[in-house]
C-alpha atoms as a PDB file:
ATOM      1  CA  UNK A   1      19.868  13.129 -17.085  1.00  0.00           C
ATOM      2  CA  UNK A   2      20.692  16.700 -18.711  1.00  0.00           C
ATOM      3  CA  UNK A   3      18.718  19.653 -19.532  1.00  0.00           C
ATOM      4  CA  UNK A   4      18.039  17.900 -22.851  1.00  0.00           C
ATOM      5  CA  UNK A   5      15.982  15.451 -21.222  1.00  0.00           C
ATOM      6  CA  UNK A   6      13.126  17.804 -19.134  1.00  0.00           C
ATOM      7  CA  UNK A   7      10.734  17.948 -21.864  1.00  0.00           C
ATOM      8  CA  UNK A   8      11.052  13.589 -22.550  1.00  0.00           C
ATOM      9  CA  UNK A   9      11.081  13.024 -18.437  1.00  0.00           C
ATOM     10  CA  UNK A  10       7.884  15.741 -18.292  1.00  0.00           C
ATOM     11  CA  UNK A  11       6.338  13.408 -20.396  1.00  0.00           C
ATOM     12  CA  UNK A  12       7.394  10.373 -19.353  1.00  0.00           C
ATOM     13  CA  UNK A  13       5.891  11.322 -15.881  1.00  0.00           C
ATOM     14  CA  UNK A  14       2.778  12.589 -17.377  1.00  0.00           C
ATOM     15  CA  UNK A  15       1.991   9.503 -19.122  1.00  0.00           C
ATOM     16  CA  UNK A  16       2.910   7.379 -16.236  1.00  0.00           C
ATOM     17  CA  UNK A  17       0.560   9.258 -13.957  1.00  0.00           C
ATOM     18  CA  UNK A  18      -2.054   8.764 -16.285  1.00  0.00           C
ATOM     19  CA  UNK A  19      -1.622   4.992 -16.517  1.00  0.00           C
ATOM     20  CA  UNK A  20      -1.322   4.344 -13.012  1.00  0.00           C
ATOM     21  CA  UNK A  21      -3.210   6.666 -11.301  1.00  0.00           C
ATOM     22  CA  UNK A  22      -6.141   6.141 -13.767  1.00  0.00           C
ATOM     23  CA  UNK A  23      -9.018   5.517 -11.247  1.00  0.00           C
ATOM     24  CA  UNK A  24      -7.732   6.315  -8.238  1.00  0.00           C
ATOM     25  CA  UNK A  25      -7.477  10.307  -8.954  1.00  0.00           C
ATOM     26  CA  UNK A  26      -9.796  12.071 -10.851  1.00  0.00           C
ATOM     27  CA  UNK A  27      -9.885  11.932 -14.142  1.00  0.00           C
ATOM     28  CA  UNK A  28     -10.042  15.638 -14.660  1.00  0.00           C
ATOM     29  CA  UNK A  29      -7.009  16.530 -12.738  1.00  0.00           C
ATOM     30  CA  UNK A  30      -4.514  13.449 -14.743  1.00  0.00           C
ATOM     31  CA  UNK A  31      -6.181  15.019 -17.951  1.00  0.00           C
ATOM     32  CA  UNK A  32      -5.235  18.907 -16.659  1.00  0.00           C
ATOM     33  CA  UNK A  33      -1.278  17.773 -16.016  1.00  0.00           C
ATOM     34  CA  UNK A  34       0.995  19.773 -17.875  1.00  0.00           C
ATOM     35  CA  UNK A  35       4.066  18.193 -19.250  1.00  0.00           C
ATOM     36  CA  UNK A  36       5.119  22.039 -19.980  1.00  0.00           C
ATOM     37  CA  UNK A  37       5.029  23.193 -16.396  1.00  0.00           C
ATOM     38  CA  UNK A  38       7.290  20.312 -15.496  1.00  0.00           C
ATOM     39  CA  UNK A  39       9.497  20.746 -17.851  1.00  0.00           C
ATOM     40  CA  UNK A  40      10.484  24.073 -16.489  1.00  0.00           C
ATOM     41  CA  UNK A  41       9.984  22.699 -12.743  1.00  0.00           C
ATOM     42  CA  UNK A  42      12.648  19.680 -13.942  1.00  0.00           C
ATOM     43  CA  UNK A  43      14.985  22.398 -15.497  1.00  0.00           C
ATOM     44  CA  UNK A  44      15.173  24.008 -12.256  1.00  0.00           C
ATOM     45  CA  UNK A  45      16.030  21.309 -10.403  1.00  0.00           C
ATOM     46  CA  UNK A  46      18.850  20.328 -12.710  1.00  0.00           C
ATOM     47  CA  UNK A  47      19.991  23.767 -12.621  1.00  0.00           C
ATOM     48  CA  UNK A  48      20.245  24.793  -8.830  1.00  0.00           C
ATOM     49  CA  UNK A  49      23.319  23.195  -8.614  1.00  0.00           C
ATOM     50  CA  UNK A  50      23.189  21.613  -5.171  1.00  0.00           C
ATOM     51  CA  UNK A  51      22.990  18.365  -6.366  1.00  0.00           C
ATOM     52  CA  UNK A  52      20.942  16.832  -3.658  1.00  0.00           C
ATOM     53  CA  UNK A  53      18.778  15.144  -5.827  1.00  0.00           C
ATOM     54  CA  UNK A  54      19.931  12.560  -8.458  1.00  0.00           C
ATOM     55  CA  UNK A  55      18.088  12.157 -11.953  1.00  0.00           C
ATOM     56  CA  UNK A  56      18.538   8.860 -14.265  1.00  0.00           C
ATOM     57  CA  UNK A  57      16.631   8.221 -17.644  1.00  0.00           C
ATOM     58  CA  UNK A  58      16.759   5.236 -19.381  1.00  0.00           C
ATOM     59  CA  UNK A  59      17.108   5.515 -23.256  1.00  0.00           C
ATOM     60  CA  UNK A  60      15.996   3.007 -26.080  1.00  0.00           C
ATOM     61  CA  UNK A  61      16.789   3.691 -30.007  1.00  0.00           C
ATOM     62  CA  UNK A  62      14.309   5.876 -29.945  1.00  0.00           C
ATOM     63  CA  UNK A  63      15.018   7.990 -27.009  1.00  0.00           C
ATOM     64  CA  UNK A  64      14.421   8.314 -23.386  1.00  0.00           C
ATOM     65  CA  UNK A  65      11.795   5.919 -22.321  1.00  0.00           C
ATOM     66  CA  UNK A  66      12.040   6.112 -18.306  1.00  0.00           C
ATOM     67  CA  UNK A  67      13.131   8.485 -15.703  1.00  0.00           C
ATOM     68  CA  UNK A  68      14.062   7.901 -11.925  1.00  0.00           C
ATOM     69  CA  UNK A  69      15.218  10.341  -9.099  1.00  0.00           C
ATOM     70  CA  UNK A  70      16.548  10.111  -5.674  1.00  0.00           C
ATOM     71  CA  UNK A  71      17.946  12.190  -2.779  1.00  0.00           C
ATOM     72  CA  UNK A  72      18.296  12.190   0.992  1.00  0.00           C
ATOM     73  CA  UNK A  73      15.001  11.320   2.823  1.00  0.00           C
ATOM     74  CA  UNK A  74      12.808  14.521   3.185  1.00  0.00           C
ATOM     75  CA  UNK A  75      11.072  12.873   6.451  1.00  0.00           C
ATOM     76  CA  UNK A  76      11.958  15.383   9.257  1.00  0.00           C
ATOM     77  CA  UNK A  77      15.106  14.297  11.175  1.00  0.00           C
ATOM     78  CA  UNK A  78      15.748  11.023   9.052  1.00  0.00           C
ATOM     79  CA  UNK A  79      19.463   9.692   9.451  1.00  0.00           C
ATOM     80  CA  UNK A  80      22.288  10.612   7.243  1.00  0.00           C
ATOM     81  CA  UNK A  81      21.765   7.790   5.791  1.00  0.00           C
ATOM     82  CA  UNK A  82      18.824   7.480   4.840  1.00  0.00           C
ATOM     83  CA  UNK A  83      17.381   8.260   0.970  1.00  0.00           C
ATOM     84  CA  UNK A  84      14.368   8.413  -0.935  1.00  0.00           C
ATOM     85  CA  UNK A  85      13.346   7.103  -4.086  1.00  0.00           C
ATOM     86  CA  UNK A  86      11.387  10.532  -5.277  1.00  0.00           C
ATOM     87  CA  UNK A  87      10.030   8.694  -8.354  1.00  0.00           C
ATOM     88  CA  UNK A  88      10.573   6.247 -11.055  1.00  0.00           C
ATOM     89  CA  UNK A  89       8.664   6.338 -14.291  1.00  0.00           C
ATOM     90  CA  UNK A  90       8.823   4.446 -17.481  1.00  0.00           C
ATOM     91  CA  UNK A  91       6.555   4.607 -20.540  1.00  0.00           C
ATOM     92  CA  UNK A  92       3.458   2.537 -20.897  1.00  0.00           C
ATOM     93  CA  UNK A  93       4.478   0.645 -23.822  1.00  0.00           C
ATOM     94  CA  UNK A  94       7.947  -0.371 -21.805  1.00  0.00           C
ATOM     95  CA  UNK A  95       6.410  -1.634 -18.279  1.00  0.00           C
ATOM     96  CA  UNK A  96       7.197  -5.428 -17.679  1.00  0.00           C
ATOM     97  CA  UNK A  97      10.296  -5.257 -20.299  1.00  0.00           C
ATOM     98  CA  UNK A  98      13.133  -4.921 -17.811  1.00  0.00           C
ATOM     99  CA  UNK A  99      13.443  -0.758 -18.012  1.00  0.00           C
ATOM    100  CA  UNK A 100      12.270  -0.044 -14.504  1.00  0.00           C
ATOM    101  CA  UNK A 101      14.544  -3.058 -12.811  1.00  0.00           C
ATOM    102  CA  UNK A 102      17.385  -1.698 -14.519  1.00  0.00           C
ATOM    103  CA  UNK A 103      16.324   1.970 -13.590  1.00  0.00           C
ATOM    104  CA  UNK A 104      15.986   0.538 -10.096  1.00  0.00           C
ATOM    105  CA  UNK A 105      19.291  -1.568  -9.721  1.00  0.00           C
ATOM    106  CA  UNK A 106      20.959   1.496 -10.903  1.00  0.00           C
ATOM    107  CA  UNK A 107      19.232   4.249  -8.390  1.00  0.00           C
ATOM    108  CA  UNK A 108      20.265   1.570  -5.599  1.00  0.00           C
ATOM    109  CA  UNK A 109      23.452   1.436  -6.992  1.00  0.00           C
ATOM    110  CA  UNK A 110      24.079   4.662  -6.726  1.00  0.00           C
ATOM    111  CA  UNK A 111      22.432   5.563  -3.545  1.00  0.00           C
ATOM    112  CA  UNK A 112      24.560   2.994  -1.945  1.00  0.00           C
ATOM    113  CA  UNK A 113      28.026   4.542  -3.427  1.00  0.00           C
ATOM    114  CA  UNK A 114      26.801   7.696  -2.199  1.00  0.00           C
ATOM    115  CA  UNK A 115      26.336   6.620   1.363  1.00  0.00           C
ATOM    116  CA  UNK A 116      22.479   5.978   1.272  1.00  0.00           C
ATOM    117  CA  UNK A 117      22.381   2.102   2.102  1.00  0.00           C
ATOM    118  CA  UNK A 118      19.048   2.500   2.864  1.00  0.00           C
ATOM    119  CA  UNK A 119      16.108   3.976   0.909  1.00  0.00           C
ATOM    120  CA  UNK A 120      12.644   4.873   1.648  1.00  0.00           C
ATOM    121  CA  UNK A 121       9.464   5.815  -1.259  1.00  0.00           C
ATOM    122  CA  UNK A 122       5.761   6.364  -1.029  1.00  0.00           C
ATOM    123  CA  UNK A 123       3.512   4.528  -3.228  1.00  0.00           C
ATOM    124  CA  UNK A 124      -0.022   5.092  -3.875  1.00  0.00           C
ATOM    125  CA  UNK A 125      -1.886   2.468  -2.179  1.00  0.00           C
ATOM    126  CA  UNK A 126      -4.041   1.023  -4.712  1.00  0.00           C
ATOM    127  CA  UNK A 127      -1.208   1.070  -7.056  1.00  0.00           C
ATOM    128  CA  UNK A 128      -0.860  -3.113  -7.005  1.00  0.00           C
ATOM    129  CA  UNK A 129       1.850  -2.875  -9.647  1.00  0.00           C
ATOM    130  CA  UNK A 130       3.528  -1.007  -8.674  1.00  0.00           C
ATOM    131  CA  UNK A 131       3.300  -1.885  -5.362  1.00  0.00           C
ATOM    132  CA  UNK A 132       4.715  -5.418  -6.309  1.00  0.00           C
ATOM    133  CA  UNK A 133       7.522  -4.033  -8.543  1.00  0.00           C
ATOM    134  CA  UNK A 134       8.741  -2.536  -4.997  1.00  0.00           C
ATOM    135  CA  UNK A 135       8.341  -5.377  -3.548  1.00  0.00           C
ATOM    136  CA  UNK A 136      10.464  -7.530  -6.143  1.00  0.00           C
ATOM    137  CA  UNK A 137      13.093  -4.723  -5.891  1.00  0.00           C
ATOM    138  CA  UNK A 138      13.439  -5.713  -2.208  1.00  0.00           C
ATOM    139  CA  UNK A 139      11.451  -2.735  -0.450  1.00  0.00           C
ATOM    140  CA  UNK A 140       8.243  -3.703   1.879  1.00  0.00           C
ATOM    141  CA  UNK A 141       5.987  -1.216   3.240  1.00  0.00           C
ATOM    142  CA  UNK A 142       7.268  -0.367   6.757  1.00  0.00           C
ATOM    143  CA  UNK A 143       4.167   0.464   8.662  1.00  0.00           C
ATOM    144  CA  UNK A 144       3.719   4.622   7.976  1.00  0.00           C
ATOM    145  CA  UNK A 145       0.654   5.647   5.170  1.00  0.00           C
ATOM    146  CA  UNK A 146      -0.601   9.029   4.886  1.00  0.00           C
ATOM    147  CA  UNK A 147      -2.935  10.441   2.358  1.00  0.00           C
ATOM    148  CA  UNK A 148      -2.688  13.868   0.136  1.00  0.00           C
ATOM    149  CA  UNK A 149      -5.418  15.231  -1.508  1.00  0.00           C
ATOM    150  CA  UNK A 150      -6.328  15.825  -5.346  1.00  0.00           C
ATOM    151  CA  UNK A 151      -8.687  17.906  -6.904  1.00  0.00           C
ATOM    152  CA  UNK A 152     -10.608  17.165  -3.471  1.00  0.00           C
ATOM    153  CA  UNK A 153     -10.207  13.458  -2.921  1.00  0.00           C
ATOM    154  CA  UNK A 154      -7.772  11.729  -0.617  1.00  0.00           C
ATOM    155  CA  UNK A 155      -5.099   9.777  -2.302  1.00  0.00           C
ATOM    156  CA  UNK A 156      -3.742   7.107   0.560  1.00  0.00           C
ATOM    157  CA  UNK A 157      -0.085   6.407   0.382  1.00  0.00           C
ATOM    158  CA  UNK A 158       2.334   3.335   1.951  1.00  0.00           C
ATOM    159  CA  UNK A 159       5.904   4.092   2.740  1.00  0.00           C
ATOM    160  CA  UNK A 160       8.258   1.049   1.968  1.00  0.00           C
ATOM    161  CA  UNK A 161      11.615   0.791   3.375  1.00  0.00           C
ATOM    162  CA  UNK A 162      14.729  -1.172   1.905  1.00  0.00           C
ATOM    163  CA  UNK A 163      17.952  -1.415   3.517  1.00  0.00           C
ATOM    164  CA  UNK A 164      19.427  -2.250   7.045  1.00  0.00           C
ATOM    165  CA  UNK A 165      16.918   0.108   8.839  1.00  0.00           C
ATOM    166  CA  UNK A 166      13.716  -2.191   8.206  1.00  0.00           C
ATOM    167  CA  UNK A 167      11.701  -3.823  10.500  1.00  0.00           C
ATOM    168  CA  UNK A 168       9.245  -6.469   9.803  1.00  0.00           C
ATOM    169  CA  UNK A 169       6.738  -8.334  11.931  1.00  0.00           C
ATOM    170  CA  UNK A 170       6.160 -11.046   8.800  1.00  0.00           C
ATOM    171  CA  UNK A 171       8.947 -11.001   6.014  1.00  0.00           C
ATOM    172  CA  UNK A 172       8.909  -8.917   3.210  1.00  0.00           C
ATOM    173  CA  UNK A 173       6.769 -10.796   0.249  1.00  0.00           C
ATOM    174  CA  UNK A 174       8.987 -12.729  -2.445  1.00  0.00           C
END
């Protein structure tokens, strides 16, 4: 990803909060998201330079049409090597055609050269599909779920877990 890419990624991540959030967070606050502010909130991260956090975009013919990021697990005290999938996005019109999995295989890819075998995310929990994209991609939720509020209404989360570090009572569904 480059500077070139904030403004597509901004609202790549807009729309995909709008079609998967739609219903479980107000309405009003996925209609009040700026793809603007993140713009400038993506060019910063780009441009701090400590390069902690990893950016990919997938492009089609007619530009970029999905955006994932990754970096060392923010959960207090996690292992060296431990990461986190921050996010992965792709456009409405390109779910289901293969842009996520190869967004996905990639970010693993990567986060395995770069000594992050094994990878933690948080994913809404009434987000089915995208819930079962995880699960294809070989994560499974690993027993932690929190919740964060929006515009005044709690938002539950699951954390999945792939790599060496998981532990399951049942295996992970195929």
């Amino acid at each position: 990803m480059t500077i070139e890419d904030c403004g597509a990624v901004a609202r790549i991540r807009l729309r995909g909060w709008q079609y998967a959030y739609a219903g479980l967070m107000p309405r009003s606050y996925l209609n009040a998201m700026s793809a603007a502010e993140y713009t400038e909130k993506l060019r910063g991260f780009l441009s701090d330079g400590s390069g902690a956090t990893t950016h990919l975009v997938a492009e089609r013919e007619g530009g970029v049409v999905g955006w994932a990021c990754y970096g060392p697990c923010r959960d207090e005290g996690a292992p060296a090597t431990q990461g986190e999938v921050y996010a992965l996005y792709v456009v409405p019109e390109e779910i289901s055609t293969g842009v996520g999995r190869a967004l996905m295989t990639e970010l693993t890819t990567r986060a395995e050269a770069r000594g992050l075998p094994e990878l933690l995310l948080w994913v809404v929990k009434g987000n089915d599909r995208a819930r079962r994209f995880y699960e294809k991609a070989g994560f499974a939720p690993d027993g932690p779920e929190e919740s964060f509020e929006v515009a005044g209404v709690q938002v539950p989360e699951v954390r999945y877990a792939r790599g060496p570090m998981r532990h399951f009572s049942h295996p992970p569904t195929p």
